[in-house]
PDB file of N, CA and C in Angstrom:
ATOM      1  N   UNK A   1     -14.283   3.764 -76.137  1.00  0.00           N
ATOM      2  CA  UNK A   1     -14.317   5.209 -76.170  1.00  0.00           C
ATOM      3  C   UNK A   1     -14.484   5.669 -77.621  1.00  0.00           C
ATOM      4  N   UNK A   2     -15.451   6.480 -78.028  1.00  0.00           N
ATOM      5  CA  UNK A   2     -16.052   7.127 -78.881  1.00  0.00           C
ATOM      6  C   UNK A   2     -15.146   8.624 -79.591  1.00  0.00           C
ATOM      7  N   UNK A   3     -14.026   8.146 -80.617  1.00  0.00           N
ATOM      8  CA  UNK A   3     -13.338   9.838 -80.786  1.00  0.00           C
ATOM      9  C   UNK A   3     -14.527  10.685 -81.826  1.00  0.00           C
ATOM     10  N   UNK A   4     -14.090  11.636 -81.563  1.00  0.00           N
ATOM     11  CA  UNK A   4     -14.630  12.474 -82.692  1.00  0.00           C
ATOM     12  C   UNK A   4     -14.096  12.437 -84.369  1.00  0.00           C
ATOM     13  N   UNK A   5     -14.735  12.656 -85.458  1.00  0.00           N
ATOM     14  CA  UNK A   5     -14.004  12.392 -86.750  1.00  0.00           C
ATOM     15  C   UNK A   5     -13.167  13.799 -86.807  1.00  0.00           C
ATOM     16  N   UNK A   6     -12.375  13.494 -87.513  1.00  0.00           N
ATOM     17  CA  UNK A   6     -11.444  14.987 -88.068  1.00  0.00           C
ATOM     18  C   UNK A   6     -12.182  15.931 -88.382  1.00  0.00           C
ATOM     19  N   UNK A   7     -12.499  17.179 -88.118  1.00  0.00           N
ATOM     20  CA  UNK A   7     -13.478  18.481 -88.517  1.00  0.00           C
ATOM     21  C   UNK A   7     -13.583  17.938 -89.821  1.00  0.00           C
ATOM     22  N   UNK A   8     -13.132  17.923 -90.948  1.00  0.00           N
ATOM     23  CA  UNK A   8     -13.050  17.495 -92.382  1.00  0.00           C
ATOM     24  C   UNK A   8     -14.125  16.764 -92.428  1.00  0.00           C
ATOM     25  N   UNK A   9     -14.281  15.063 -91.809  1.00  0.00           N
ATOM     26  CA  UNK A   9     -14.995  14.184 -92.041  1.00  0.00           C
ATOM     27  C   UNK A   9     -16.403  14.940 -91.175  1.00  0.00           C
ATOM     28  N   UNK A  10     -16.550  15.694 -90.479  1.00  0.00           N
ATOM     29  CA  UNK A  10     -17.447  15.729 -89.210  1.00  0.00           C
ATOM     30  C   UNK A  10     -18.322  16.596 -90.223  1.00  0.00           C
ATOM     31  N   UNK A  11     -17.627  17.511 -91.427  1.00  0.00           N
ATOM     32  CA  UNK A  11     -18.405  18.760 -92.142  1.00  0.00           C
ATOM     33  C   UNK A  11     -18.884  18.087 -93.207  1.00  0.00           C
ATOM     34  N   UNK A  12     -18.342  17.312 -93.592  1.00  0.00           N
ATOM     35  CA  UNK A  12     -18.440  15.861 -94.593  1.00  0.00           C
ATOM     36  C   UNK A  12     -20.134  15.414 -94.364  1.00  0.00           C
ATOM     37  N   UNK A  13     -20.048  14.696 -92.932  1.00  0.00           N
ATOM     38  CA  UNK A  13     -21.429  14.200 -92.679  1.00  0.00           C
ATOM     39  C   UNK A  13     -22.239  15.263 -92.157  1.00  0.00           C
ATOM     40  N   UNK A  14     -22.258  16.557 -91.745  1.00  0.00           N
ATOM     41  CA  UNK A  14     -23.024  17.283 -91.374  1.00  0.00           C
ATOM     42  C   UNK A  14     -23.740  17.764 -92.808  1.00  0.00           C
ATOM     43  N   UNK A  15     -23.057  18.227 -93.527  1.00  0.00           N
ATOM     44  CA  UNK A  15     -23.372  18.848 -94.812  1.00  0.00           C
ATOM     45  C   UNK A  15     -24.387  17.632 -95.457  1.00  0.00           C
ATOM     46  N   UNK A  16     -23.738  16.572 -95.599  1.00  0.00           N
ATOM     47  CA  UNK A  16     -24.575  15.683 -96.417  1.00  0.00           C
ATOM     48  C   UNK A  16     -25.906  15.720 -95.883  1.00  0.00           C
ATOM     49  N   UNK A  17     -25.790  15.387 -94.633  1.00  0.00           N
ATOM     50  CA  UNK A  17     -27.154  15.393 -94.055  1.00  0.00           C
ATOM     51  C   UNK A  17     -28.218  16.270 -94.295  1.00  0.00           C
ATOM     52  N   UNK A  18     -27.558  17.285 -93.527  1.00  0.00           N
ATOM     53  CA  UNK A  18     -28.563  18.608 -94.366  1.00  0.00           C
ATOM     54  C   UNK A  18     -28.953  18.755 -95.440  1.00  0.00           C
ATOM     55  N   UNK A  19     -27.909  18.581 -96.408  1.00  0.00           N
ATOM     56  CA  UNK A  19     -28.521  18.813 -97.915  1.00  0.00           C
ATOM     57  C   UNK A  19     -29.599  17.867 -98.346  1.00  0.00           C
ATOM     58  N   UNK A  20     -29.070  16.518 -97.826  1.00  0.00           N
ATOM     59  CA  UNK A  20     -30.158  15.685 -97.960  1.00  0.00           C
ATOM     60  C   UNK A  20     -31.486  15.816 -97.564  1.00  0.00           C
ATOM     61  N   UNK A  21     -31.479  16.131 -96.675  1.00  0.00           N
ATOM     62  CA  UNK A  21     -32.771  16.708 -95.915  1.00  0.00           C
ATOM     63  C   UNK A  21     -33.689  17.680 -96.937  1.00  0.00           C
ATOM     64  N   UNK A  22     -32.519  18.562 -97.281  1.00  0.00           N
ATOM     65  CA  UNK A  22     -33.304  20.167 -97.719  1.00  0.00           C
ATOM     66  C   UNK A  22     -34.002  19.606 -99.066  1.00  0.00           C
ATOM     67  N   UNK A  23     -32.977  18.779 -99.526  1.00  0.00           N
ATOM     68  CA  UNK A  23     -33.204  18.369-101.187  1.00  0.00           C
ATOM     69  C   UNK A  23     -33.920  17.202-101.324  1.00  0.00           C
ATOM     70  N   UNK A  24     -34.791  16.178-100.269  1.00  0.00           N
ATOM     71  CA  UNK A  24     -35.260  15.060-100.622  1.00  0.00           C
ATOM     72  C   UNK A  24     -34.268  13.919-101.331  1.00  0.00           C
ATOM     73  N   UNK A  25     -33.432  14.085-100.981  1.00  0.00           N
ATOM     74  CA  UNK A  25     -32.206  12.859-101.668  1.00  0.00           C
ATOM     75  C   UNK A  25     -31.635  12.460-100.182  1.00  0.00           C
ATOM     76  N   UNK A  26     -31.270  11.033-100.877  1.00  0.00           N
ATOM     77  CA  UNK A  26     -30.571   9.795 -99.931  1.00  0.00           C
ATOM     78  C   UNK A  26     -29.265  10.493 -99.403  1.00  0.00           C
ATOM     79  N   UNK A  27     -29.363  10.572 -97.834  1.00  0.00           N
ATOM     80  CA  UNK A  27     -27.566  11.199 -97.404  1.00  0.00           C
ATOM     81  C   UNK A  27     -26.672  10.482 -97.770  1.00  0.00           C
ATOM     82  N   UNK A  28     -26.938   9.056 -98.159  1.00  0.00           N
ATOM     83  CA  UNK A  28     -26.014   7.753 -98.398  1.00  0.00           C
ATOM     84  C   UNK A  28     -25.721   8.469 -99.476  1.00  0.00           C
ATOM     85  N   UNK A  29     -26.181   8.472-100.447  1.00  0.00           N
ATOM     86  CA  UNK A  29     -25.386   9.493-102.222  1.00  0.00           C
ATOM     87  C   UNK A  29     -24.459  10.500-101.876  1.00  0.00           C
ATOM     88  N   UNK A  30     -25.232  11.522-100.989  1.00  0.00           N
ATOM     89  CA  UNK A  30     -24.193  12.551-100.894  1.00  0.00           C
ATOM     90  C   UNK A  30     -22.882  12.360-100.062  1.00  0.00           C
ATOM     91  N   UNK A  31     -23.207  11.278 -98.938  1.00  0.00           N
ATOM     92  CA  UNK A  31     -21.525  11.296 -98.492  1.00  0.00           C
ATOM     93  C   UNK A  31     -21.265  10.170 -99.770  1.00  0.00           C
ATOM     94  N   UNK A  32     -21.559   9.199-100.166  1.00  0.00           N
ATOM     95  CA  UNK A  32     -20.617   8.706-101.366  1.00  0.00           C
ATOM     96  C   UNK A  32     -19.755   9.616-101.847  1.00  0.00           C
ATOM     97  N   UNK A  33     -20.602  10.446-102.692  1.00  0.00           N
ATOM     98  CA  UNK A  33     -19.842  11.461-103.631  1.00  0.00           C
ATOM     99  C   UNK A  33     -18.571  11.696-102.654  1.00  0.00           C
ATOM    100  N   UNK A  34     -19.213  12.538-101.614  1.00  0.00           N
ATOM    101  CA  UNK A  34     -17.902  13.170-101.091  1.00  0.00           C
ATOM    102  C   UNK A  34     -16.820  12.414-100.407  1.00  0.00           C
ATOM    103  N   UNK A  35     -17.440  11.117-100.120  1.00  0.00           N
ATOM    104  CA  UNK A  35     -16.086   9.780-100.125  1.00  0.00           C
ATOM    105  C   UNK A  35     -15.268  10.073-100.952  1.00  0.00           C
ATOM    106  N   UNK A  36     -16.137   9.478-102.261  1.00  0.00           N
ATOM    107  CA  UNK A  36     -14.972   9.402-103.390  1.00  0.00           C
ATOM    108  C   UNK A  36     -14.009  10.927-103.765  1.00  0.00           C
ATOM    109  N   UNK A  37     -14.796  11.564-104.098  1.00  0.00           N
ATOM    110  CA  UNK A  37     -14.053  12.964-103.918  1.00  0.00           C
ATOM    111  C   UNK A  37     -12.549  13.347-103.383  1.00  0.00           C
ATOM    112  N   UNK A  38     -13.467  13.052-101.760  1.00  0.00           N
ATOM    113  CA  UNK A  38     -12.501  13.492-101.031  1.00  0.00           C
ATOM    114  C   UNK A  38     -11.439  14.765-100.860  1.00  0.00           C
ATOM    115  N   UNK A  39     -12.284  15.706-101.455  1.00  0.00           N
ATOM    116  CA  UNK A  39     -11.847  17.079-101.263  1.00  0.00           C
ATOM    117  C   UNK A  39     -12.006  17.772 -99.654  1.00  0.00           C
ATOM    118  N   UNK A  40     -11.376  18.903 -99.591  1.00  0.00           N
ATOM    119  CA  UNK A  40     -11.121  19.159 -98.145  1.00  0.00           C
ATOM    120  C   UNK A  40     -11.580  20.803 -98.275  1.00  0.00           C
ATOM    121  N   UNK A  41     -12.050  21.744 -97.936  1.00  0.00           N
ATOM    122  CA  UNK A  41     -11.853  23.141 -97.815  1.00  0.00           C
ATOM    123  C   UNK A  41     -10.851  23.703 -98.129  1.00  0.00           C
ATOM    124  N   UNK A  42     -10.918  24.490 -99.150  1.00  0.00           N
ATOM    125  CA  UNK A  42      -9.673  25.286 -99.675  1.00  0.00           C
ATOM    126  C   UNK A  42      -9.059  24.255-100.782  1.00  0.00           C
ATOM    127  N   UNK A  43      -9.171  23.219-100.925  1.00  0.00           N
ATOM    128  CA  UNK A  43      -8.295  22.718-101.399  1.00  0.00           C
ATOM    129  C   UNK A  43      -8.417  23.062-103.362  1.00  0.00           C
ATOM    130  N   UNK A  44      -7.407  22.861-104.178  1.00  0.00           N
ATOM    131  CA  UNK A  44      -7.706  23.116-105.265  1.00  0.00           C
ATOM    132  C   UNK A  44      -6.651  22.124-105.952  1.00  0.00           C
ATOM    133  N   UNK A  45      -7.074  21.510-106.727  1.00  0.00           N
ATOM    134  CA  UNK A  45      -6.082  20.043-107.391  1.00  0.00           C
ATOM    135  C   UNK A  45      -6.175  20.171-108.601  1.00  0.00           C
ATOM    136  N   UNK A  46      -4.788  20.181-109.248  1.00  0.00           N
ATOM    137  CA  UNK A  46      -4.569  20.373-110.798  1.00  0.00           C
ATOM    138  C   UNK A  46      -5.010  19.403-111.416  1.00  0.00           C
ATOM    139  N   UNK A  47      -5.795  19.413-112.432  1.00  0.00           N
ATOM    140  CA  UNK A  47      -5.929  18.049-113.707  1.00  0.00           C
ATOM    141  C   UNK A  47      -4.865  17.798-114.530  1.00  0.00           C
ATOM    142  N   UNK A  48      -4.699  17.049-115.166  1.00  0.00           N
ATOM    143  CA  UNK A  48      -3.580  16.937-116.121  1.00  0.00           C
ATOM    144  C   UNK A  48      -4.101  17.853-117.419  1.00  0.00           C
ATOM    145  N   UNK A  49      -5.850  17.682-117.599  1.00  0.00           N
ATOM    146  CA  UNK A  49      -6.179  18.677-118.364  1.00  0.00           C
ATOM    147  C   UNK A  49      -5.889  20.405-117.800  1.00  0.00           C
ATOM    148  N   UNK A  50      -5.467  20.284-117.535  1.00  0.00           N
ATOM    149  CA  UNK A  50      -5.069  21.708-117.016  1.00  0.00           C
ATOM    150  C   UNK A  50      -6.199  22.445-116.289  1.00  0.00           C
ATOM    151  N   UNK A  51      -7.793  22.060-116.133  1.00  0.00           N
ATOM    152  CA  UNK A  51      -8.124  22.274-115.189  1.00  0.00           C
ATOM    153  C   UNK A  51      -8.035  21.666-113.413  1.00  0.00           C
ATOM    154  N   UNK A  52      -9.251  22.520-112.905  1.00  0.00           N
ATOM    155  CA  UNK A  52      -8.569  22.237-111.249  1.00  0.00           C
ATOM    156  C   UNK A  52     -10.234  21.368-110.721  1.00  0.00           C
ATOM    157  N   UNK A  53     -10.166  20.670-109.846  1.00  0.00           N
ATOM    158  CA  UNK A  53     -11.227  20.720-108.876  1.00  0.00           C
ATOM    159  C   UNK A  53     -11.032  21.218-107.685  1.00  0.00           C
ATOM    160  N   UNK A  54     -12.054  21.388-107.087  1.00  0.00           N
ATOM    161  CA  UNK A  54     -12.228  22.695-105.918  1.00  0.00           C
ATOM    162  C   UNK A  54     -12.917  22.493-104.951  1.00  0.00           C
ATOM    163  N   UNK A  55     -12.596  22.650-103.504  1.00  0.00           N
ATOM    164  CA  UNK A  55     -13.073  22.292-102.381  1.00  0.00           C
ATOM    165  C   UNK A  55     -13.722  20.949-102.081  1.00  0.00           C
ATOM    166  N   UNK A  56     -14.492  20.442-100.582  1.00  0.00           N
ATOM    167  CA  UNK A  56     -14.242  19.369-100.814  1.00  0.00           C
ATOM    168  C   UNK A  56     -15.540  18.740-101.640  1.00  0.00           C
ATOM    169  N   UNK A  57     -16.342  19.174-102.626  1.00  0.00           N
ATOM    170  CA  UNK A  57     -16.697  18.635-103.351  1.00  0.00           C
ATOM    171  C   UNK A  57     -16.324  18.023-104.558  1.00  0.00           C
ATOM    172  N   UNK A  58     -14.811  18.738-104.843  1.00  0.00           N
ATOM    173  CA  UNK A  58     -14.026  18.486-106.299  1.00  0.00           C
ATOM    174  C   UNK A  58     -14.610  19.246-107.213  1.00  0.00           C
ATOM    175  N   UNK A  59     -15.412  20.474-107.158  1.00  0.00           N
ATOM    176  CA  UNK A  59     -16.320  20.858-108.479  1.00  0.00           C
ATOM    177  C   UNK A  59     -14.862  21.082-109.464  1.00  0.00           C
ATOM    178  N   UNK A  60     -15.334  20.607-110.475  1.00  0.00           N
ATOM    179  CA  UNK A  60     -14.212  20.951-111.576  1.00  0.00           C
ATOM    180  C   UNK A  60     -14.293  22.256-112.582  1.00  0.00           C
ATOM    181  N   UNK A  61     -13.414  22.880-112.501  1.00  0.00           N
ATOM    182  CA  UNK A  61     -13.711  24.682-113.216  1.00  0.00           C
ATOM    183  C   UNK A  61     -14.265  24.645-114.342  1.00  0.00           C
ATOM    184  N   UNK A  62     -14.299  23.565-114.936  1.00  0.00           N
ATOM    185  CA  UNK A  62     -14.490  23.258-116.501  1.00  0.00           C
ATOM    186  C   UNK A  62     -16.185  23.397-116.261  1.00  0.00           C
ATOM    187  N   UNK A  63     -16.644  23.013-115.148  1.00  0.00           N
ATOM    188  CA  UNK A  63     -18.194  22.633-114.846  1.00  0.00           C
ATOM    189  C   UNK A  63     -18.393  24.684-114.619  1.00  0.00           C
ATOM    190  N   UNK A  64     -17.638  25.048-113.656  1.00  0.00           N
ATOM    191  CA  UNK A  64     -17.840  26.160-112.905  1.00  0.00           C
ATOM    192  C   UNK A  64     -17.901  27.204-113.398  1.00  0.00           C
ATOM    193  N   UNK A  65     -17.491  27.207-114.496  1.00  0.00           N
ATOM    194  CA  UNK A  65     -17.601  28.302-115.641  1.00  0.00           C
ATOM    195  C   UNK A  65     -18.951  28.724-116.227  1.00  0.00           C
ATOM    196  N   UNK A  66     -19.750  27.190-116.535  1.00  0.00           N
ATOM    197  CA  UNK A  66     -20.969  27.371-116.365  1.00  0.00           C
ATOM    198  C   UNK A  66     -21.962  27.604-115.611  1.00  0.00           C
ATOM    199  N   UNK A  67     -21.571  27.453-114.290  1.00  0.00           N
ATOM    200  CA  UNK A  67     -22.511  27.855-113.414  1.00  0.00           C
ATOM    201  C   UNK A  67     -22.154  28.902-112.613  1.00  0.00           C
ATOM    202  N   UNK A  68     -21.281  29.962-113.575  1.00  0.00           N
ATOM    203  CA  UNK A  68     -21.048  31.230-113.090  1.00  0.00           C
ATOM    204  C   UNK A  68     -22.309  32.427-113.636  1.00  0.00           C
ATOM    205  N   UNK A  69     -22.931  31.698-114.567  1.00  0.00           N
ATOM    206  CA  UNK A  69     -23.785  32.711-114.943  1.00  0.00           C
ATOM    207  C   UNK A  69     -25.248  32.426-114.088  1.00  0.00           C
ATOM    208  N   UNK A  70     -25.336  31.483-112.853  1.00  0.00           N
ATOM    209  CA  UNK A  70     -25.909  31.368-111.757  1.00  0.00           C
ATOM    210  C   UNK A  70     -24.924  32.250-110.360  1.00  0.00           C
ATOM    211  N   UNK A  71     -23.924  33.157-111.085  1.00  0.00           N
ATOM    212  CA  UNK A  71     -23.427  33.343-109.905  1.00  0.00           C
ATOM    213  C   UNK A  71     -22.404  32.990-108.861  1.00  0.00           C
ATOM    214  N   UNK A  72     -22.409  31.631-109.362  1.00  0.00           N
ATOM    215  CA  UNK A  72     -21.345  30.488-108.624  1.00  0.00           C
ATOM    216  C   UNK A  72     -19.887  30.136-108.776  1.00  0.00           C
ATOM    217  N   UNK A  73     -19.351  30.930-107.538  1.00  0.00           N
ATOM    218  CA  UNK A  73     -18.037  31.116-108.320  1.00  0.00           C
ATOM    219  C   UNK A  73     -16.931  29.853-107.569  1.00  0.00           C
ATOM    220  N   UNK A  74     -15.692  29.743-107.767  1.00  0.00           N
ATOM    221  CA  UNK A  74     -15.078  28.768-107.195  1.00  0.00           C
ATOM    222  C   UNK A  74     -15.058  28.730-105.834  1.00  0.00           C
ATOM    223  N   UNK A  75     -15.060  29.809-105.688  1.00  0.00           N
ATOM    224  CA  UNK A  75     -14.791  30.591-104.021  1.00  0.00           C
ATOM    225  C   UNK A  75     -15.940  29.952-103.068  1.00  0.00           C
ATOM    226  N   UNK A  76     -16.974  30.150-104.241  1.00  0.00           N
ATOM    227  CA  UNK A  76     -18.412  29.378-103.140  1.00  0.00           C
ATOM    228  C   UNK A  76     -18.036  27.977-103.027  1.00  0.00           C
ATOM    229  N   UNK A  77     -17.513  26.857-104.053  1.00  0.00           N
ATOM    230  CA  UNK A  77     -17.709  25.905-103.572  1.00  0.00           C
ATOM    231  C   UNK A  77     -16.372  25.595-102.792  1.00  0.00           C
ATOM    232  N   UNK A  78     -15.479  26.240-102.736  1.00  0.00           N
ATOM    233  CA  UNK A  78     -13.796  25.539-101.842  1.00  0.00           C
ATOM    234  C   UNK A  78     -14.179  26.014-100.376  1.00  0.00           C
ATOM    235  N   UNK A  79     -15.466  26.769-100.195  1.00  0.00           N
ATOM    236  CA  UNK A  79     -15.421  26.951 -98.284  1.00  0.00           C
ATOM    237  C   UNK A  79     -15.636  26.155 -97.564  1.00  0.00           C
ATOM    238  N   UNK A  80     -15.508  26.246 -96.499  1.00  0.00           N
ATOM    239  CA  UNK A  80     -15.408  25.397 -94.490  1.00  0.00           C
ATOM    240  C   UNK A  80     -17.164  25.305 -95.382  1.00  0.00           C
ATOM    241  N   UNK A  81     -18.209  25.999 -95.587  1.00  0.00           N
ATOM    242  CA  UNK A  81     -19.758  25.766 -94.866  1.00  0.00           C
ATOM    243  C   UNK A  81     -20.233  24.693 -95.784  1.00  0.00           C
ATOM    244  N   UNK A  82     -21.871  24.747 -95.512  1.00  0.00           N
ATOM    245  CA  UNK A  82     -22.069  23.833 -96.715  1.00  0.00           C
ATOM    246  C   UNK A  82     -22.715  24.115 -97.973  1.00  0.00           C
ATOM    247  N   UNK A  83     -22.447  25.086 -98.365  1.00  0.00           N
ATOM    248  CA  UNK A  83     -22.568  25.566 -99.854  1.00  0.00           C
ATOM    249  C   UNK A  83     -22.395  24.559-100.736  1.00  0.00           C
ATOM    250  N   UNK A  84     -21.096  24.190-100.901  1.00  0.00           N
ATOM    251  CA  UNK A  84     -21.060  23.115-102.037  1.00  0.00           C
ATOM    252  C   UNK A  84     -21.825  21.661-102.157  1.00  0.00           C
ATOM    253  N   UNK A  85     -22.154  21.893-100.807  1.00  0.00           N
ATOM    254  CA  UNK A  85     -23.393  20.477-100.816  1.00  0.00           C
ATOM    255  C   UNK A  85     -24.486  20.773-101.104  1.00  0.00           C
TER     256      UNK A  85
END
């Protein structure tokens, strides 16, 4: 019998896929990343440097700062969709 993965892992491989698709890159890279990662929606994890990473891509604020002047704020990458992929 066949379970389903945890919504987490299920948005995990849906996202990768897609992005992969949209972007011409290997889905194998993008779920890596988000293996290792292993960030979840919403989630936000302190550094010892006193910054955070953010949702389940891990973007780290230190990165996000810069790619606020694209607009991109933390908020986009810690959601349920697949933005951050």
């Amino acid at each position: 019998m066949n379970a389903l993965p945890p919504p987490h892992l299920e948005q995990r491989i849906v996202c990768s896929v897609e992005a992969a698709q949209r972007y011409a890159i290997p889905a194998n890279v993008l779920l890596a990343v988000a293996e290792i990662e292993n960030g979840r929606p919403g989630q936000r994890v302190r550094n010892t440097n006193g910054t955070h990473d953010v949702g389940p891509l891990q973007f780290n604020t230190q990165y996000l700062s810069g790619l606020a002047r694209f607009g991109i704020q933390p908020a986009d990458v810690a959601g349920a969709d697949c933005y951050p992929f």
